[in-house]
C-alpha atoms as a PDB file:
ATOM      1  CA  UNK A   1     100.518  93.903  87.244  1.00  0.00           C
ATOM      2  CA  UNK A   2     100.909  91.065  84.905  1.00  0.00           C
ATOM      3  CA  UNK A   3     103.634  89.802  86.829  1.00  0.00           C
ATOM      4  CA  UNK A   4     101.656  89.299  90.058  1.00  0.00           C
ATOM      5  CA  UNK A   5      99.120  87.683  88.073  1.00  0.00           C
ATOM      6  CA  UNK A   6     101.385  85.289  86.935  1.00  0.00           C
ATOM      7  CA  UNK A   7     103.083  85.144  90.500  1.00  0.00           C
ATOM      8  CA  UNK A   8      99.425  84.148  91.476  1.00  0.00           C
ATOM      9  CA  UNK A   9      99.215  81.693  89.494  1.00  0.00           C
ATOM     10  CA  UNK A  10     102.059  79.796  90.526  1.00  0.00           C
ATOM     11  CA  UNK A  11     100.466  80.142  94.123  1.00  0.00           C
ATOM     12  CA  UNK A  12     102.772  82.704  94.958  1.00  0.00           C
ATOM     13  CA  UNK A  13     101.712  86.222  96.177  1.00  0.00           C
ATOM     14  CA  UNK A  14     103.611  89.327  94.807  1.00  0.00           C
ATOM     15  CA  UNK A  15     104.691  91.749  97.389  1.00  0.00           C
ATOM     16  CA  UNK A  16     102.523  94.545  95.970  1.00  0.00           C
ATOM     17  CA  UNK A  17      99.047  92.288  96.256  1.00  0.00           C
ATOM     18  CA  UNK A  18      97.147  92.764  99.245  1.00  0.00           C
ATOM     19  CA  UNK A  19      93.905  92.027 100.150  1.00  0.00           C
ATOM     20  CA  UNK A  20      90.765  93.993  99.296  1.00  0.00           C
ATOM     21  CA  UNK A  21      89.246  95.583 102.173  1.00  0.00           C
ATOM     22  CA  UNK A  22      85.823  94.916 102.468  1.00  0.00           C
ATOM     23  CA  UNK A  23      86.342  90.881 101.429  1.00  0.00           C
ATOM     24  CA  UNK A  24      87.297  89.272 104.062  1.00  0.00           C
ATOM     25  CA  UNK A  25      88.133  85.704 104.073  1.00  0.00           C
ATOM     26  CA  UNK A  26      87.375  85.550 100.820  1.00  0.00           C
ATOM     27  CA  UNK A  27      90.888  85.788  99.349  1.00  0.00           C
ATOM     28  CA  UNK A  28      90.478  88.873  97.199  1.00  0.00           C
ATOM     29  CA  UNK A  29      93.670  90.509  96.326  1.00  0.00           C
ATOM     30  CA  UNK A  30      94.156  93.660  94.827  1.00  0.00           C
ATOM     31  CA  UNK A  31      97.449  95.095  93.175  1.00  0.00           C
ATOM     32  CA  UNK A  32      97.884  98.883  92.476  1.00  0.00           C
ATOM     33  CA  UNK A  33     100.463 100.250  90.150  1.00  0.00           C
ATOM     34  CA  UNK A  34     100.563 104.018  89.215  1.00  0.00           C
ATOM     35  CA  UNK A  35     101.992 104.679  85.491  1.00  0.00           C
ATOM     36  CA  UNK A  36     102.271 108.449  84.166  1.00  0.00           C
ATOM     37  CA  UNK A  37     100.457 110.061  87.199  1.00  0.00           C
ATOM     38  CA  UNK A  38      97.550 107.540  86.905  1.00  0.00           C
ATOM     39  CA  UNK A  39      96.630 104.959  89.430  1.00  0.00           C
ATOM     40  CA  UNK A  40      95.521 101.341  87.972  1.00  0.00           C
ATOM     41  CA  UNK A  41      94.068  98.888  89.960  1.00  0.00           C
ATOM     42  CA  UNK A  42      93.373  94.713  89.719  1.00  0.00           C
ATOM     43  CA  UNK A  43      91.412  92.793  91.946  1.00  0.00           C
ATOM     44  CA  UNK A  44      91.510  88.775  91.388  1.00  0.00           C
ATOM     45  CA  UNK A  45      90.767  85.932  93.953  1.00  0.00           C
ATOM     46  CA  UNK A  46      92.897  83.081  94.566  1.00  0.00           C
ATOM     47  CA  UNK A  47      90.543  81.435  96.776  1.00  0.00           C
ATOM     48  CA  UNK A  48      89.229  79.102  94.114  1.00  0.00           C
ATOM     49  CA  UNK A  49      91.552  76.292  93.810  1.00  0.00           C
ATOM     50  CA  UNK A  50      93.581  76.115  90.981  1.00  0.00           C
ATOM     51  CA  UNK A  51      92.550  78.907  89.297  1.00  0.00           C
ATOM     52  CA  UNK A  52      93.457  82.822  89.514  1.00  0.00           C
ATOM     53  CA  UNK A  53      90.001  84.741  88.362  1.00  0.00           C
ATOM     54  CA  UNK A  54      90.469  88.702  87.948  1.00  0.00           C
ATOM     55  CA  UNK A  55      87.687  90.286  88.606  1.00  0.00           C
ATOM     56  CA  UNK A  56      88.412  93.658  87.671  1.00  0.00           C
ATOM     57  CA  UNK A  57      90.474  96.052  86.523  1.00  0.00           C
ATOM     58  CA  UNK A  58      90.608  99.717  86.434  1.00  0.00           C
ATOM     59  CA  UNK A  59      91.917 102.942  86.181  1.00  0.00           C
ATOM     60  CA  UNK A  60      91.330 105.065  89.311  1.00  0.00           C
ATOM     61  CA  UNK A  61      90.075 108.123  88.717  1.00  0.00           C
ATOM     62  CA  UNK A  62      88.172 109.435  91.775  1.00  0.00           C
ATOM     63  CA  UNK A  63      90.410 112.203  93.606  1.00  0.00           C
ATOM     64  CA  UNK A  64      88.816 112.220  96.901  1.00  0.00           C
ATOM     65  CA  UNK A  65      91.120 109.356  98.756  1.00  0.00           C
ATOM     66  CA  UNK A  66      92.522 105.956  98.114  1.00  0.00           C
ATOM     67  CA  UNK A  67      89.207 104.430  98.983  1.00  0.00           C
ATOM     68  CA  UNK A  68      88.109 101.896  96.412  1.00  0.00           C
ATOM     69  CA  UNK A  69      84.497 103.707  94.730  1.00  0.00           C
ATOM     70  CA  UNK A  70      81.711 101.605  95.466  1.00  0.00           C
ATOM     71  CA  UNK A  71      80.323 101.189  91.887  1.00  0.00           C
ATOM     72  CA  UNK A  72      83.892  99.414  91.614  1.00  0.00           C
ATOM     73  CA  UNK A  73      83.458  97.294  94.924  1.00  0.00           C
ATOM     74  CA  UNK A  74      79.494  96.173  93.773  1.00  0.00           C
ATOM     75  CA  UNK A  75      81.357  95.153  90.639  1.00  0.00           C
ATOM     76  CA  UNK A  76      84.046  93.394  91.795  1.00  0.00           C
ATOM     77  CA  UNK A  77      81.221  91.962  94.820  1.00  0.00           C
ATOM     78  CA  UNK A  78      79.341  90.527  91.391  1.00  0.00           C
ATOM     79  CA  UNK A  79      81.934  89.204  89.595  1.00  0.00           C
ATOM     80  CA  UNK A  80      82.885  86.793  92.567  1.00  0.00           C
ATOM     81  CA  UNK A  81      79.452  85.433  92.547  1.00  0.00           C
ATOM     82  CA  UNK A  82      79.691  84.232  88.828  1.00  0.00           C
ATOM     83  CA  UNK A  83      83.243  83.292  89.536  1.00  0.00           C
ATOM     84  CA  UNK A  84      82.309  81.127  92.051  1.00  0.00           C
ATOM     85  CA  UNK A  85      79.565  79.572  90.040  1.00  0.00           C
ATOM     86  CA  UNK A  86      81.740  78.998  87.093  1.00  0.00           C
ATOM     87  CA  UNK A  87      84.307  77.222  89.488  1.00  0.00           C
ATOM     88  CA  UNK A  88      81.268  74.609  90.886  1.00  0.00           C
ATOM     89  CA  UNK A  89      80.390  73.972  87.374  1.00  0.00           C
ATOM     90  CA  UNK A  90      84.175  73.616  86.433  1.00  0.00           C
ATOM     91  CA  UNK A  91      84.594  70.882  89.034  1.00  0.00           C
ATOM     92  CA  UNK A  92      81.021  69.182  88.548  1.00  0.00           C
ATOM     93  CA  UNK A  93      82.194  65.492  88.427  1.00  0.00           C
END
């Protein structure tokens, strides 16, 4: 995982990101990586120029389907908002 993060970062997308269904347009990416049985999951937006936010990460541990749970989507949903709104103030001449 922390090389696609840092493959984000130099604008470059890793070939295990892909986008986060349920976001579209709104360049949410989302890399899963299973260690020791376990699924893990990160969820970051490159959308915001210049800067790679991650807006989650997790260990999956619902066994009913790859579906993303929606306390985890409502989460991730939130955590674009103040992403967003720390970018404008970021780049507040």
């Amino acid at each position: 995982m922390g090389y696609a993060l840092f493959r984000a970062q130099e604008g470059k997308k890793h070939p295990n990101a892909k986008p986060l269904q349920g976001f579209k347009g709104a360049g949410v990416l989302e890399i899963v990586d299973d260690h020791d049985g376990d699924t893990y999951r990160a969820v970051y937006t490159v959308k915001l120029e210049g800067v790679v936010y991650v807006l989650h990460a997790f260990q999956k541990k619902s066994k009913r389907g790859i579906a993303t749970p929606k306390q985890e989507m409502d989460l991730v949903r939130s955590r674009l908002l103040v992403a967003h709104q720390i970018h404008a103030k970021r780049n507040m001449p």
